[in-house]
PDB file of N, CA and C in Angstrom:
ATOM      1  N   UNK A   1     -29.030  23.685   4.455  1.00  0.00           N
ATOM      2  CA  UNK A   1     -27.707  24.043   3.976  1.00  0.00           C
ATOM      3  C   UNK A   1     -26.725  22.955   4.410  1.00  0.00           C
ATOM      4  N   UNK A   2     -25.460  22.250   3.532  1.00  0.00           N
ATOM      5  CA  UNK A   2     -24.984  21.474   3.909  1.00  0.00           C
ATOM      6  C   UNK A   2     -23.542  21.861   4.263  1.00  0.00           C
ATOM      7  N   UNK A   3     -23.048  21.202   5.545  1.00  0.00           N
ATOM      8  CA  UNK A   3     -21.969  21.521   5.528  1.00  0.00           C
ATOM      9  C   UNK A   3     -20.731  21.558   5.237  1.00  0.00           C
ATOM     10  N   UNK A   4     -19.722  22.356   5.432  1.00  0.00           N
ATOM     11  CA  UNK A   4     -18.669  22.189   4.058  1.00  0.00           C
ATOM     12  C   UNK A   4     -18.117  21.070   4.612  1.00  0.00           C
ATOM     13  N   UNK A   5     -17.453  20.675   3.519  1.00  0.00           N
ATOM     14  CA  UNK A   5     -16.323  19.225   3.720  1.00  0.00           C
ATOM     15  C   UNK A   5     -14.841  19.670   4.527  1.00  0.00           C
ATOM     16  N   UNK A   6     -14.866  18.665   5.232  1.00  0.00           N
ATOM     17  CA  UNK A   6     -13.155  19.626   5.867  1.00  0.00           C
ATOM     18  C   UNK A   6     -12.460  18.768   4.894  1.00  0.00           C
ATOM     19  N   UNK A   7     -10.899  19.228   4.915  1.00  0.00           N
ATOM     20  CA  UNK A   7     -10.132  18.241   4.359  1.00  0.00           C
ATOM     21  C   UNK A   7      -8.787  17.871   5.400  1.00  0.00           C
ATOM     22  N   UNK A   8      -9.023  16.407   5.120  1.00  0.00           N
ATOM     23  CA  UNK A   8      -7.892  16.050   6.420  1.00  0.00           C
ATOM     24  C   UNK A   8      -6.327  15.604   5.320  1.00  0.00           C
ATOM     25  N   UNK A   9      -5.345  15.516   5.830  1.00  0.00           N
ATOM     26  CA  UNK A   9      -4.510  14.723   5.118  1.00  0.00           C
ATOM     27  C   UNK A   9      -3.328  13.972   6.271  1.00  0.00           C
ATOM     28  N   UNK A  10      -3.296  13.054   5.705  1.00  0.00           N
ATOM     29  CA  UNK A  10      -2.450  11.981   6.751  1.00  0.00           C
ATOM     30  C   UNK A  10      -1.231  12.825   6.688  1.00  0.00           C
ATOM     31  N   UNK A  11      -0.422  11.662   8.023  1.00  0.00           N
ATOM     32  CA  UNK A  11       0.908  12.306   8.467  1.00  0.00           C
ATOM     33  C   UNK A  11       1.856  11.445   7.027  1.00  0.00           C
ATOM     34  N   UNK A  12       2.592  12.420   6.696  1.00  0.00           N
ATOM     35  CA  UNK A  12       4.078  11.935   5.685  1.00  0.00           C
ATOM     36  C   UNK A  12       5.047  11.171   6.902  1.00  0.00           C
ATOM     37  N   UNK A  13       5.430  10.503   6.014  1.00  0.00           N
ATOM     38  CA  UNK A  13       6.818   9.505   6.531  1.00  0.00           C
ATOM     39  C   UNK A  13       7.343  10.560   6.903  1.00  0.00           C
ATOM     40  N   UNK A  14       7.934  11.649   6.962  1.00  0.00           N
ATOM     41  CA  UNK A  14       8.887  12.805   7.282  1.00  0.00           C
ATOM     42  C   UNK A  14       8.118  13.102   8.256  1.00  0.00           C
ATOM     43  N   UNK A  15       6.650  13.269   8.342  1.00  0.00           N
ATOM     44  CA  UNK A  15       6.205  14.356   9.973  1.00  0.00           C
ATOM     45  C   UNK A  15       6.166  12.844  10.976  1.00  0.00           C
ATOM     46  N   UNK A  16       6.164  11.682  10.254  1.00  0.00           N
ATOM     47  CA  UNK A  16       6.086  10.726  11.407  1.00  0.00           C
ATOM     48  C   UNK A  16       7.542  10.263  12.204  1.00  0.00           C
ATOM     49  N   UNK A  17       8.488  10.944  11.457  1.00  0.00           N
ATOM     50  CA  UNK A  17      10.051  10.854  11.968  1.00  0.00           C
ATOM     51  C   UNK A  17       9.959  11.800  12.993  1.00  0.00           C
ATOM     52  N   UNK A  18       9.443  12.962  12.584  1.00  0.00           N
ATOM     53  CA  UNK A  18       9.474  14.450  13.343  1.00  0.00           C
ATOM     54  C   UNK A  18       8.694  14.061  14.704  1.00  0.00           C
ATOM     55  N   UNK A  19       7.865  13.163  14.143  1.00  0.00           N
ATOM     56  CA  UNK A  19       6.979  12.630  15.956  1.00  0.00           C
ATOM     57  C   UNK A  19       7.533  11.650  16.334  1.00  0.00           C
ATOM     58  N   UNK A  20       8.250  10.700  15.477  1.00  0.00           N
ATOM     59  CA  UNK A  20       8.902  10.049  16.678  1.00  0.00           C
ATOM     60  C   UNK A  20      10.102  10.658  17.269  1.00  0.00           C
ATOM     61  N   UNK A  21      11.275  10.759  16.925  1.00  0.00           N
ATOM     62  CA  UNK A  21      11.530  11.741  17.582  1.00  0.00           C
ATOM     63  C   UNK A  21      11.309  12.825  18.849  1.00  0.00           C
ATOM     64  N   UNK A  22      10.787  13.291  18.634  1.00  0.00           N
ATOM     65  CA  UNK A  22       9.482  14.344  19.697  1.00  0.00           C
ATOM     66  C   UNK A  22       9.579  13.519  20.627  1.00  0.00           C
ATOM     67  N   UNK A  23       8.416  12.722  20.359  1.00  0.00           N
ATOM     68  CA  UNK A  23       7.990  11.559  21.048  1.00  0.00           C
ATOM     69  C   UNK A  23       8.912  11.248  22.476  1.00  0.00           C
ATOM     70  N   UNK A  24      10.206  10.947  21.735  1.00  0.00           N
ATOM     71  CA  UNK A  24      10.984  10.233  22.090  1.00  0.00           C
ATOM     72  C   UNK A  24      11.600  11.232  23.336  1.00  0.00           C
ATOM     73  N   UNK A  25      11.878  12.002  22.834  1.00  0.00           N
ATOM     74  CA  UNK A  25      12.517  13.257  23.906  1.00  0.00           C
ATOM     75  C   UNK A  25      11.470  13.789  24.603  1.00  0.00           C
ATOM     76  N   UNK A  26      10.037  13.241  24.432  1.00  0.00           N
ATOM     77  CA  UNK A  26       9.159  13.384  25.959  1.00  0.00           C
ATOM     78  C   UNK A  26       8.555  14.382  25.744  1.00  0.00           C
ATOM     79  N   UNK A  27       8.242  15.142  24.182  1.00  0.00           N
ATOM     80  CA  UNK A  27       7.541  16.273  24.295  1.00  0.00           C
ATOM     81  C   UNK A  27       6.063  15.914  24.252  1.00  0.00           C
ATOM     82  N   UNK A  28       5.494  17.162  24.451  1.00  0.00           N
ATOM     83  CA  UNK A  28       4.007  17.024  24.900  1.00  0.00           C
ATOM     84  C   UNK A  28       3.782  17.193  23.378  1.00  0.00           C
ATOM     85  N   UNK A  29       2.213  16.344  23.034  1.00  0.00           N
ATOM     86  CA  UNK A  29       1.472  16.432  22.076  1.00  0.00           C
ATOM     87  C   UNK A  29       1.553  17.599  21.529  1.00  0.00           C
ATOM     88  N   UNK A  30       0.883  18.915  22.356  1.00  0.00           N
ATOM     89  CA  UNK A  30       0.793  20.142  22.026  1.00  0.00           C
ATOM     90  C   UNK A  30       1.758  20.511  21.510  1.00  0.00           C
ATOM     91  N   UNK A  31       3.009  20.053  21.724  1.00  0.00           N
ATOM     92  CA  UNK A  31       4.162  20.797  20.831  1.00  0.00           C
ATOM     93  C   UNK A  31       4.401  20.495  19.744  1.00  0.00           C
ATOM     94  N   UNK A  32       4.066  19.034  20.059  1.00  0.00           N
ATOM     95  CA  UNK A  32       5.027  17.948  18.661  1.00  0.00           C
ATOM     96  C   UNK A  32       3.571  18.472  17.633  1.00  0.00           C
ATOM     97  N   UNK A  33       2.206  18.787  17.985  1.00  0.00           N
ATOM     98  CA  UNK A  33       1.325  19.542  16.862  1.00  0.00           C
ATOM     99  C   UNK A  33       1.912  20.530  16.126  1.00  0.00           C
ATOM    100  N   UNK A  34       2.252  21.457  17.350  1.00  0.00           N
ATOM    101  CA  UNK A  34       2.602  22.800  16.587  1.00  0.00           C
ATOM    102  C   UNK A  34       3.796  22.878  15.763  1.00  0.00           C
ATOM    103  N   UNK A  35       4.857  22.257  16.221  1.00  0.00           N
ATOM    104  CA  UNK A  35       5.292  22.222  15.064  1.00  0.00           C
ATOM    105  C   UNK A  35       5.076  21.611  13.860  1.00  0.00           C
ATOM    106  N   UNK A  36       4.314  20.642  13.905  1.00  0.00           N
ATOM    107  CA  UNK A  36       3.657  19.711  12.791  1.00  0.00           C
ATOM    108  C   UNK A  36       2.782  20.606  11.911  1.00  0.00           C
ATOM    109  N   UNK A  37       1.973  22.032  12.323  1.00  0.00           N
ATOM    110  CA  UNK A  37       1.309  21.993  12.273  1.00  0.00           C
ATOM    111  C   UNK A  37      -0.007  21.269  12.065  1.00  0.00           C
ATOM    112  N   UNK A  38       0.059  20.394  12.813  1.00  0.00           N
ATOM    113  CA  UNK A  38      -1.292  19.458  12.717  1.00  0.00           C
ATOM    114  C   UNK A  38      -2.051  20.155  14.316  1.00  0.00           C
ATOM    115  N   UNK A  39      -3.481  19.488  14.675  1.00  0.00           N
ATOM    116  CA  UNK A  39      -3.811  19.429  16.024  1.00  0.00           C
ATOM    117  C   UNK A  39      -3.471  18.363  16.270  1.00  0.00           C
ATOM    118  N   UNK A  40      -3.338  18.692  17.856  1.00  0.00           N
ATOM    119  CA  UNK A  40      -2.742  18.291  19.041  1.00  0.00           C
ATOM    120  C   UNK A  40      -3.804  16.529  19.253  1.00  0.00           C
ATOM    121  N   UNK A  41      -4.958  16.665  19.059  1.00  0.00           N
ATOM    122  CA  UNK A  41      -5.965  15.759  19.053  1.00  0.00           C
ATOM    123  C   UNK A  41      -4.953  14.510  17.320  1.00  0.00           C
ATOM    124  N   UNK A  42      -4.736  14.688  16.566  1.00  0.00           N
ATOM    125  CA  UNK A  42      -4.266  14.391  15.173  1.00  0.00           C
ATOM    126  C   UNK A  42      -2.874  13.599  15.776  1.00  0.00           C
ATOM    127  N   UNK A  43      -2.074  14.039  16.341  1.00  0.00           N
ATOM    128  CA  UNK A  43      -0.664  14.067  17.062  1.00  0.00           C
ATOM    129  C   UNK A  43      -0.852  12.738  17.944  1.00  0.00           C
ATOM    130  N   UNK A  44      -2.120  12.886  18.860  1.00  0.00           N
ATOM    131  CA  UNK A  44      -2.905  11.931  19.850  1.00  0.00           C
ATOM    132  C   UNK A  44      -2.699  10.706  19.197  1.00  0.00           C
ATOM    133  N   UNK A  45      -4.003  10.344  18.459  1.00  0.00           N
ATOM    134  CA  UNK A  45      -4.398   9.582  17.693  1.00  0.00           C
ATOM    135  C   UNK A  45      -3.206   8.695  17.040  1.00  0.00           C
ATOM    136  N   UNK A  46      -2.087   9.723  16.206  1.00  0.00           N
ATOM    137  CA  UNK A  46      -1.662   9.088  15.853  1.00  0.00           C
ATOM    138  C   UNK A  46      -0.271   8.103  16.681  1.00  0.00           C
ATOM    139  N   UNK A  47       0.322   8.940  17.500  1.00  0.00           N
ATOM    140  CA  UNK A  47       0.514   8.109  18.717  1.00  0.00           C
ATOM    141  C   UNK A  47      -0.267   6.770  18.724  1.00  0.00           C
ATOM    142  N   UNK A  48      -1.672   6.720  19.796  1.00  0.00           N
ATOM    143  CA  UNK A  48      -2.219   5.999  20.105  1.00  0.00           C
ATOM    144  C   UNK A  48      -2.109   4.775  19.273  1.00  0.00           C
ATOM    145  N   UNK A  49      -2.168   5.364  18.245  1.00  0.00           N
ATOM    146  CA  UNK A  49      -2.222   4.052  17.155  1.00  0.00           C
ATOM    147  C   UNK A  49      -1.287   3.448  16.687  1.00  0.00           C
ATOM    148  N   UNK A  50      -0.431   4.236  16.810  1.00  0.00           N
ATOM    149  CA  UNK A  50       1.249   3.709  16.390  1.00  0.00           C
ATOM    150  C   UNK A  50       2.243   3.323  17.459  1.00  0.00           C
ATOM    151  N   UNK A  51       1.783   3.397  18.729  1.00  0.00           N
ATOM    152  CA  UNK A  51       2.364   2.980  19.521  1.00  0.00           C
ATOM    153  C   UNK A  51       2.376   1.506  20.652  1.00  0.00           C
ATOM    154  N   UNK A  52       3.444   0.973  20.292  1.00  0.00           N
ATOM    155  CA  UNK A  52       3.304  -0.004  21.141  1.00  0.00           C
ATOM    156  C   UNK A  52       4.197  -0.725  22.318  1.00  0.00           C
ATOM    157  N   UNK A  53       3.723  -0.413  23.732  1.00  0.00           N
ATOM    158  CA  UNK A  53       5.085  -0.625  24.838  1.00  0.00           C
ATOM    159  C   UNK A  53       5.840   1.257  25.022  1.00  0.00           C
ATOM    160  N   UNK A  54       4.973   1.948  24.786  1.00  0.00           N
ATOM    161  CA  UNK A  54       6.098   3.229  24.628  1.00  0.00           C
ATOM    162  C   UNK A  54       6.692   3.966  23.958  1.00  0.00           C
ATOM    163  N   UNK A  55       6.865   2.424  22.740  1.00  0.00           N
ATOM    164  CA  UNK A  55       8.539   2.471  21.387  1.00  0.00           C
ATOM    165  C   UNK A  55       7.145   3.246  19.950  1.00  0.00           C
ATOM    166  N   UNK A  56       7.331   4.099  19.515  1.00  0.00           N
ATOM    167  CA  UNK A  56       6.658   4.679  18.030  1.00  0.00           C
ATOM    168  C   UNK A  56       7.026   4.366  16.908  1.00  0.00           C
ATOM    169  N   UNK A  57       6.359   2.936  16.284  1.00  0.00           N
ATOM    170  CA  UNK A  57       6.506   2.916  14.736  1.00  0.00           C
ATOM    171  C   UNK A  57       5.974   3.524  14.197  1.00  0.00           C
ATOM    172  N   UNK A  58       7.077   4.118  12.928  1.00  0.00           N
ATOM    173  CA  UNK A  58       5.952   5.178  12.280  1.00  0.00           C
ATOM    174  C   UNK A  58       5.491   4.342  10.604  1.00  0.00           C
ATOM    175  N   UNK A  59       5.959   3.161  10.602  1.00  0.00           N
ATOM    176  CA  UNK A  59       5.402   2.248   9.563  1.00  0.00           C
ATOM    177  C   UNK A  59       4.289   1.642   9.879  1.00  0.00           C
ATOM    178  N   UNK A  60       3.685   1.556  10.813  1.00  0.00           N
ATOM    179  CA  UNK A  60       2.414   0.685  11.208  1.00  0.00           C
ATOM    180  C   UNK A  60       1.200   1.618  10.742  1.00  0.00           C
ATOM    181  N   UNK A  61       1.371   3.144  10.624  1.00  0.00           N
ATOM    182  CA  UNK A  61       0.528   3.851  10.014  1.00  0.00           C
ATOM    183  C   UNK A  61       0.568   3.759   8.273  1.00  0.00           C
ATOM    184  N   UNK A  62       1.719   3.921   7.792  1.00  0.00           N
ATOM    185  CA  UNK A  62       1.927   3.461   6.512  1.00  0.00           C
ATOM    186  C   UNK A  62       1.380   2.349   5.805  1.00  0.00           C
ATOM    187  N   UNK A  63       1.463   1.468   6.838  1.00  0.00           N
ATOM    188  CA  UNK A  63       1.204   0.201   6.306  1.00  0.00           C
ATOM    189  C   UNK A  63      -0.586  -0.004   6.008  1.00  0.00           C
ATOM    190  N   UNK A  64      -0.709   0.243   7.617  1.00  0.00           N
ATOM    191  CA  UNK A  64      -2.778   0.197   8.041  1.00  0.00           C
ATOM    192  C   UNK A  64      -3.256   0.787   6.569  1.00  0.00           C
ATOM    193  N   UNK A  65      -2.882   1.958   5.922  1.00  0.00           N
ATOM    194  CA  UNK A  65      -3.172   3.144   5.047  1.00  0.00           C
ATOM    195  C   UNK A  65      -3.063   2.402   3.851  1.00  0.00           C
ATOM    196  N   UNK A  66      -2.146   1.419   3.448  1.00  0.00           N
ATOM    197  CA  UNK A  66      -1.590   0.610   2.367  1.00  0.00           C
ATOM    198  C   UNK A  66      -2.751  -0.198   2.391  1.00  0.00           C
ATOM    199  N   UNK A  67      -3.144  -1.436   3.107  1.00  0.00           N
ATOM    200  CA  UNK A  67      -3.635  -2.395   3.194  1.00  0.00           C
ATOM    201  C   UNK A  67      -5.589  -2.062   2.980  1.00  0.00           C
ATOM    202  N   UNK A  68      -5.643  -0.733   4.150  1.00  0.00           N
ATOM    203  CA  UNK A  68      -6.820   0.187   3.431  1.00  0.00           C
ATOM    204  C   UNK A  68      -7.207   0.209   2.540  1.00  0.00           C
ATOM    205  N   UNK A  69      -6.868   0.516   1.575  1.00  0.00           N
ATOM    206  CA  UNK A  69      -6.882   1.221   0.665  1.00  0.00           C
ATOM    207  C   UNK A  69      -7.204  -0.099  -0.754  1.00  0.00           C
ATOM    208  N   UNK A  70      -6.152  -0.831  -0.358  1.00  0.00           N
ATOM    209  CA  UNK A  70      -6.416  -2.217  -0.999  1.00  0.00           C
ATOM    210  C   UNK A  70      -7.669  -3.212  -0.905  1.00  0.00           C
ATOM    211  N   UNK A  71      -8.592  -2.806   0.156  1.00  0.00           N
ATOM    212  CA  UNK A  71      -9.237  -3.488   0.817  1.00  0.00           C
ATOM    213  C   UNK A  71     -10.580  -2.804   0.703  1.00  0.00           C
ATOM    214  N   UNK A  72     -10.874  -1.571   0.542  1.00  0.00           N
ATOM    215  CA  UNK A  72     -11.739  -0.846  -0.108  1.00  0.00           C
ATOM    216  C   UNK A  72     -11.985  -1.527  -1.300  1.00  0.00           C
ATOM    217  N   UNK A  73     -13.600  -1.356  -1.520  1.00  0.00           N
ATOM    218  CA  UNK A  73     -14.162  -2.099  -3.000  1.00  0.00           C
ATOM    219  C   UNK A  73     -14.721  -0.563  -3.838  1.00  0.00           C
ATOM    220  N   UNK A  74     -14.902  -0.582  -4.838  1.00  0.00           N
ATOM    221  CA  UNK A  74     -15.015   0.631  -5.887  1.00  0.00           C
ATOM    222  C   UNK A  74     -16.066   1.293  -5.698  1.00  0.00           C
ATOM    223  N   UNK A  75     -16.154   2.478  -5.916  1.00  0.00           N
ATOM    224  CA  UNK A  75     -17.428   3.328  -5.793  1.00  0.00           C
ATOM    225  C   UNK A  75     -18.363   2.800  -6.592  1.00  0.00           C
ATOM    226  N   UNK A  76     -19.736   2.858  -6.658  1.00  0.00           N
ATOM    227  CA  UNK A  76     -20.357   2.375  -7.367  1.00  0.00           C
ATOM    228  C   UNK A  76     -21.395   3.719  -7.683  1.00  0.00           C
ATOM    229  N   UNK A  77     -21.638   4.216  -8.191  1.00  0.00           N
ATOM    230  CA  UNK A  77     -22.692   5.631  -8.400  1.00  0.00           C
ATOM    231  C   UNK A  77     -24.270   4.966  -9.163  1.00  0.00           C
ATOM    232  N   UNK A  78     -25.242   5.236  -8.807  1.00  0.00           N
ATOM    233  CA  UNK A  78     -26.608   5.018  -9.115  1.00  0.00           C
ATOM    234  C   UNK A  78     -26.371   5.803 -10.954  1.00  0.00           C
ATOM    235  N   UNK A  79     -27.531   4.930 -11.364  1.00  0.00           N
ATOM    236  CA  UNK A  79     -27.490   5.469 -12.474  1.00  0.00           C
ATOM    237  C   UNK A  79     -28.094   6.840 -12.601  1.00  0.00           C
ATOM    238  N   UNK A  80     -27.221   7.386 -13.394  1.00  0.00           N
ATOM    239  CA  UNK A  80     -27.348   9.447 -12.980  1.00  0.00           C
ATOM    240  C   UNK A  80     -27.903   9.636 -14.195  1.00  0.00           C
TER     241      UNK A  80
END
């Protein structure tokens, strides 16, 4: 039996204001999730990755996601 697919969806320019922000006023992950509703692990990450020296860009995720995406080559499917 296979298992189901989760579905993830990135943070919006609007929830990445809402975390920096947060951020900024020193709240804990766990909060800046819940209100996000995202997890707290999601909140992490995206921190981690967007942060540099302390200061939270929330365009460096935008961007990584842009350039992604561009940089991906096409599905290719076997002949069906």
């Amino acid at each position: 039996m296979a298992t189901p697919r989760r579905h993830f969806t990135h943070f919006t320019l609007a929830e990445r204001e809402i975390l920096r922000r947060m951020h900024y006023r020193n709240a804990s992950c766990i909060e800046i999730a819940h209100v996000l509703g995202k997890s707290r692990t999601s909140v992490w990450r995206e921190l981690k990755r967007n942060t540099n020296e302390g200061e939270f860009y929330q365009l460096f995720g935008k961007v990584a996601a842009s350039v992604s995406a561009n940089n991906r080559s096409p599905i290719r499917y076997a002949n069906l």
